[in-house]
Protein backbone atom coordinates (compact mmCIF):
# COMPACT_ATOMS: atom_id res chain seq x y z
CA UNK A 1 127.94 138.29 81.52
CA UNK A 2 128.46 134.90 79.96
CA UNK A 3 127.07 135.48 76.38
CA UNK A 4 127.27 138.59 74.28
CA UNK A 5 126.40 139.11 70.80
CA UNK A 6 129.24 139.24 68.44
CA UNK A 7 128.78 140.99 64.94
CA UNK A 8 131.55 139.68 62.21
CA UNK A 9 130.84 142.48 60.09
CA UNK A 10 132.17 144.95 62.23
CA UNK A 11 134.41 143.04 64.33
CA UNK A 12 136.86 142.86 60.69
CA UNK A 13 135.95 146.42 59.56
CA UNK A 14 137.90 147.26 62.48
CA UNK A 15 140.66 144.70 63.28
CA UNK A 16 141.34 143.88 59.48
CA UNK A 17 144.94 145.42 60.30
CA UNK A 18 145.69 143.16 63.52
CA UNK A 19 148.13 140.50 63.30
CA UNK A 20 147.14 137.37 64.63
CA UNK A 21 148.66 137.55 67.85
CA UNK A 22 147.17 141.25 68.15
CA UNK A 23 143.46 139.65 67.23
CA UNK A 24 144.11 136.95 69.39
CA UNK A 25 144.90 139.46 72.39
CA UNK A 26 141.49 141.63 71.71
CA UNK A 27 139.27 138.59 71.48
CA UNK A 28 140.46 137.59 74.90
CA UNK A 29 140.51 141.23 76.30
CA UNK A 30 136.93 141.28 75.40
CA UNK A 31 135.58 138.19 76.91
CA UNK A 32 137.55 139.23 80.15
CA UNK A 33 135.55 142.67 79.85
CA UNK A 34 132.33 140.79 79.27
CA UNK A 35 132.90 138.05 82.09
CA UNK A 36 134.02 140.68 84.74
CA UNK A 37 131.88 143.68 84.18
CA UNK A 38 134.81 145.76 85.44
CA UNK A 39 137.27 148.43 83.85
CA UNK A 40 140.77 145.79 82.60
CA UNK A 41 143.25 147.53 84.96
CA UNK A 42 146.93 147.43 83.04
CA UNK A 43 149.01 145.77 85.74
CA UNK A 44 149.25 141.90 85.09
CA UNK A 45 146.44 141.73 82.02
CA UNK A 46 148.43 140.10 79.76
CA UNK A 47 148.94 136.92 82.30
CA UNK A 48 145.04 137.10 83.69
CA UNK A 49 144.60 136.13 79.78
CA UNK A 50 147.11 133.37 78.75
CA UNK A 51 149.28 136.03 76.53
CA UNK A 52 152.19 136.72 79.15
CA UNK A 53 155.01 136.27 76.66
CA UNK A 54 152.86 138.61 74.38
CA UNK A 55 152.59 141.56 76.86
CA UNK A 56 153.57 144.36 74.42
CA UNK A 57 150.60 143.10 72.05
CA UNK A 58 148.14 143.00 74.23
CA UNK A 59 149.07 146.63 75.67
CA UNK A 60 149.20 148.35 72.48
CA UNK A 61 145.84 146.06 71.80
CA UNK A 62 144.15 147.65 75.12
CA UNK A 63 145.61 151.18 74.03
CA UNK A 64 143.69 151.01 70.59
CA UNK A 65 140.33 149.87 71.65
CA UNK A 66 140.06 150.30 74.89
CA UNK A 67 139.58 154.04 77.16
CA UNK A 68 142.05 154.73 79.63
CA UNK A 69 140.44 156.20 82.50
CA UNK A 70 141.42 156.63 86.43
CA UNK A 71 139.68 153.20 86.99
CA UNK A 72 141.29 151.40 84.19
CA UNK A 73 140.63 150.59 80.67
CA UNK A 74 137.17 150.88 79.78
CA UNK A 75 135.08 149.76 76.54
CA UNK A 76 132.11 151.90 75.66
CA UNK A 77 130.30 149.67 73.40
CA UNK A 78 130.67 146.78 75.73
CA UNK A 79 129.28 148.81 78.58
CA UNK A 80 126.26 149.91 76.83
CA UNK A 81 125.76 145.91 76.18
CA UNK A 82 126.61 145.50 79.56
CA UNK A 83 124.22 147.87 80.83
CA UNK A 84 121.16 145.86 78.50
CA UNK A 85 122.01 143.12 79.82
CA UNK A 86 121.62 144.21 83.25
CA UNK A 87 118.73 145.85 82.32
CA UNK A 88 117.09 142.92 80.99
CA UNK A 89 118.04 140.46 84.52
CA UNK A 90 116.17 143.30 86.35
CA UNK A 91 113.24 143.20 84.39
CA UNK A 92 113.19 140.18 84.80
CA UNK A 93 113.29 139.68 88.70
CA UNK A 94 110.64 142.76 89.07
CA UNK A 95 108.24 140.69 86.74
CA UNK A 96 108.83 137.37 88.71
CA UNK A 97 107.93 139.45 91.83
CA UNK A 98 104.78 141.11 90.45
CA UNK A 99 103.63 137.19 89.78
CA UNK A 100 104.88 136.09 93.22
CA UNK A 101 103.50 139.41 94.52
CA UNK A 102 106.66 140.52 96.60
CA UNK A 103 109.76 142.60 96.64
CA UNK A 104 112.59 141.95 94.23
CA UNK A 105 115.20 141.53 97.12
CA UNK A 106 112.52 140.00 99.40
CA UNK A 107 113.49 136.62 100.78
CA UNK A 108 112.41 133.66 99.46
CA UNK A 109 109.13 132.97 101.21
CA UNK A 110 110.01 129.31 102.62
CA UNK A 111 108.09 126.05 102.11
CA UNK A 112 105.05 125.71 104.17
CA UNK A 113 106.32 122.81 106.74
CA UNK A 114 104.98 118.83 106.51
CA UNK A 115 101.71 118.42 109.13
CA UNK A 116 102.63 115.18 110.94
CA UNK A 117 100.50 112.05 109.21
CA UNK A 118 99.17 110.92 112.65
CA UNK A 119 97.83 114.88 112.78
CA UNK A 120 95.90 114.37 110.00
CA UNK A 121 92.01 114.36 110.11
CA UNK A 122 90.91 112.71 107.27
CA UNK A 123 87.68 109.99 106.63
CA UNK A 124 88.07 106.51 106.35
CA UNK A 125 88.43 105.51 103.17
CA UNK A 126 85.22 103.92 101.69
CA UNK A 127 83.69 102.05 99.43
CA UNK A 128 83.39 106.09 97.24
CA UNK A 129 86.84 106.29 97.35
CA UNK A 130 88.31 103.14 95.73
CA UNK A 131 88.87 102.72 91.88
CA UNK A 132 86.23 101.64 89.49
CA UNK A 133 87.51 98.59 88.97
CA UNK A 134 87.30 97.38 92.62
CA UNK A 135 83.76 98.79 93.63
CA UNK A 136 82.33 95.12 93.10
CA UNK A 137 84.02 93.09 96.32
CA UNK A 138 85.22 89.38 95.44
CA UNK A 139 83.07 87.23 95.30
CA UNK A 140 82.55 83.73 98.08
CA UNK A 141 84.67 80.89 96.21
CA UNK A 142 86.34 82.74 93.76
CA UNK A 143 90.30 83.39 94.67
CA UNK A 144 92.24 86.60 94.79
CA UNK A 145 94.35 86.06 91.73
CA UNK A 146 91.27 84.73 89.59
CA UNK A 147 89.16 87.95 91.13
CA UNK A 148 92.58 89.90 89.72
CA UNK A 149 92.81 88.83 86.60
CA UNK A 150 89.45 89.13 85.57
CA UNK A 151 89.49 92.70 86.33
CA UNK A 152 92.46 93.27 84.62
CA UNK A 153 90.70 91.21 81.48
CA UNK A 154 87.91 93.60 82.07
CA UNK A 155 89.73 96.79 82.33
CA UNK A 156 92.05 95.88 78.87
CA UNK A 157 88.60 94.99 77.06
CA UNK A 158 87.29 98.91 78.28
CA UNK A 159 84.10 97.10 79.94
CA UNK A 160 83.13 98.11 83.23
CA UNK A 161 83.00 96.20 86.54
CA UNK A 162 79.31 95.86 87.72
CA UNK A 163 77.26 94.27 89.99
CA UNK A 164 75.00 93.56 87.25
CA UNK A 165 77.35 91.93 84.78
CA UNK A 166 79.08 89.41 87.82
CA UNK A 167 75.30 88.43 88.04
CA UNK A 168 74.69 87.34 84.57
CA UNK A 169 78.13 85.18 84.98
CA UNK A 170 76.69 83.88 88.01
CA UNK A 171 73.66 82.46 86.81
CA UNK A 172 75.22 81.45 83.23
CA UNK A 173 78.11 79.34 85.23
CA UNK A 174 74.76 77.82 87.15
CA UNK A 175 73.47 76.91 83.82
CA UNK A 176 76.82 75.09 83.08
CA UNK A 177 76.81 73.56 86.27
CA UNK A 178 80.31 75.24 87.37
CA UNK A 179 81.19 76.98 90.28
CA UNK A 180 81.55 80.92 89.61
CA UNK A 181 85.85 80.24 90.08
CA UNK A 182 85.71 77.48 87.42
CA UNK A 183 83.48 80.55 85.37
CA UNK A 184 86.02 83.33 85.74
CA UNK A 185 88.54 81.22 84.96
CA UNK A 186 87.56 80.23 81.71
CA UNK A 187 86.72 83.60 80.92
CA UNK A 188 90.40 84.88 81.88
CA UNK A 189 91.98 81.64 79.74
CA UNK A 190 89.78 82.47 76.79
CA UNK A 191 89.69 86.14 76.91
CA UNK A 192 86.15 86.40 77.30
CA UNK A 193 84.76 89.41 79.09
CA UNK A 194 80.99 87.86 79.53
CA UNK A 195 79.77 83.84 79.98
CA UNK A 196 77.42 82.21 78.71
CA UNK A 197 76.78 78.21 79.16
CA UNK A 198 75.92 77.79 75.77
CA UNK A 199 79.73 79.22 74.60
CA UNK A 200 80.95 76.67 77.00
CA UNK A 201 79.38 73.69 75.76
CA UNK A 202 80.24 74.62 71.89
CA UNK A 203 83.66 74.72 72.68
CA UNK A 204 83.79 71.46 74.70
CA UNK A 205 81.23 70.36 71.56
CA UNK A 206 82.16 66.55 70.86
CA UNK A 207 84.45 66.31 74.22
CA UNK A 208 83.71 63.64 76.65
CA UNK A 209 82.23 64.79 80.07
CA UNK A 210 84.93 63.84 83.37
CA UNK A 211 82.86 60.98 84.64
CA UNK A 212 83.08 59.69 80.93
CA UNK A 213 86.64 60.21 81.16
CA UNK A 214 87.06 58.56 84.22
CA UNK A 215 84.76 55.38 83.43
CA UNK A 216 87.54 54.78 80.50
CA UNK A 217 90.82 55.51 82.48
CA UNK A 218 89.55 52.56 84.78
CA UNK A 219 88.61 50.13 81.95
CA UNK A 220 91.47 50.49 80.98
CA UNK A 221 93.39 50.00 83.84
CA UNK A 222 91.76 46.80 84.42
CA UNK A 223 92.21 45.57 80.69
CA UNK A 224 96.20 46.34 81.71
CA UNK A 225 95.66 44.13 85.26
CA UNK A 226 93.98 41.42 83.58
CA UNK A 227 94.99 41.10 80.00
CA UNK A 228 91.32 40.89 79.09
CA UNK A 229 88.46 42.77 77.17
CA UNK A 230 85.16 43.13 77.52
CA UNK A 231 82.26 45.45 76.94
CA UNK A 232 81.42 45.06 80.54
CA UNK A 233 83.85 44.68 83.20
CA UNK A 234 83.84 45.00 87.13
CA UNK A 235 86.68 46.52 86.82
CA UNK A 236 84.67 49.89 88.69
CA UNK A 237 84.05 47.80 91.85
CA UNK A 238 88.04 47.31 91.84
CA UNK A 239 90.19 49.39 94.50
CA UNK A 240 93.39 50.42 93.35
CA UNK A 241 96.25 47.82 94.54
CA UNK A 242 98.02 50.84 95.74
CA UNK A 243 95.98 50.42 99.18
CA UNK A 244 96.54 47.16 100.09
């Protein structure tokens, strides 16, 4: 046994008269009891416990408390604890048998052994068988890490991935005259889980268009070449000097 109850009460009813090496002595003759489960035999005790210089103690200790029989000292109260105890452990192993359904000193029934993966008959997985979020394939045009993250926007908003819904983006990034990358894109930068063309154009609301854009980078690029103004210039039917 590792554990056994202790009771203070009646541990000083009975040893109030002990000296200290004396109390000392039957606290550690007790715990030997306890930890061996076997009647203390008198020859060598008082080493087996730390108390050799103390041997006279601890004898007249193990004389007090202790019943000398033709086995050795014996301790009724700690054998009827003892015998609980064992009690208890075997209780316990015929219960864990009745759930495993065999014999308490049956073997261990051993672990059923791997099957071989190329042994294995199982389907191909298909299009059943993959998450939610990837039943709808990528679409033509639209990269893997665009086709990612929109999922992933998707999936953190809670709205399902459906045939239906990539539609509507579809024809809205028509509208908008963008390509369905350019679409998802914008959704993923702006958090959107839908598209509409009309969200797109009041965002870009008072933002010139790219040929705009362009039409002034060259004006003024020709300004900068010729040091001049003017409301109209040829400067678009200029090539850049970088290709001569």
């Amino acid at each position: 046994m590792h554990y056994y109850q202790f009771h203070i009460g009646d541990y000083k009813s009975h040893t109030h008269h002990l000296n200290a090496i004396e109390d000392i002595a039957y606290r550690r003759l007790l715990d030997h009891y306890y930890l061996h489960e076997t009647p203390i035999r008198q020859r060598d005790i008082a080493r087996q416990i730390g108390l050799r210089e103390y041997e006279q103690e601890v004898l007249s200790v193990l004389d007090e408390f202790f019943v000398s029989t033709e086995n050795g000292f014996v301790s009724p109260r700690a054998d009827a604890e003892i015998a609980k105890y064992r009690e208890m452990v075997d209780a316990g192993k015929r219960g864990a048998a009745k759930r495993w359904q065999s014999p308490p000193d049956s073997p261990p029934i051993p672990l059923p052994t791997a099957t071989p993966i190329a042994t294995i008959n199982q389907e191909p997985i298909t299009n059943n068988h993959k998450p939610k979020n990837n039943t709808v394939a990528p679409p033509d045009g639209v990269t893997d890490i665009v086709w990612q993250d929109w999922l992933t926007l998707r999936k953190a908003k809670k709205a399902a991935v459906t045939q239906t819904a990539l539609n509507g983006i579809i024809k809205e990034a028509g509208k908008a005259g963008i390509s369905l990358q350019a679409a998802l894109e914008t959704c993923c930068a702006r958090g959107w889980t839908g598209f509409k063309a009309e969200w797109l154009k009041e965002k870009d609301a008072g933002q010139k268009s790219f040929a705009e854009k362009e039409y002034d980078f060259k004006r003024k690029r020709w300004e900068a070449m010729t040091g001049r103004t003017s409301e109209y210039s040829p400067f678009l039917e200029i090539e850049d000097d970088t290709t001569h």
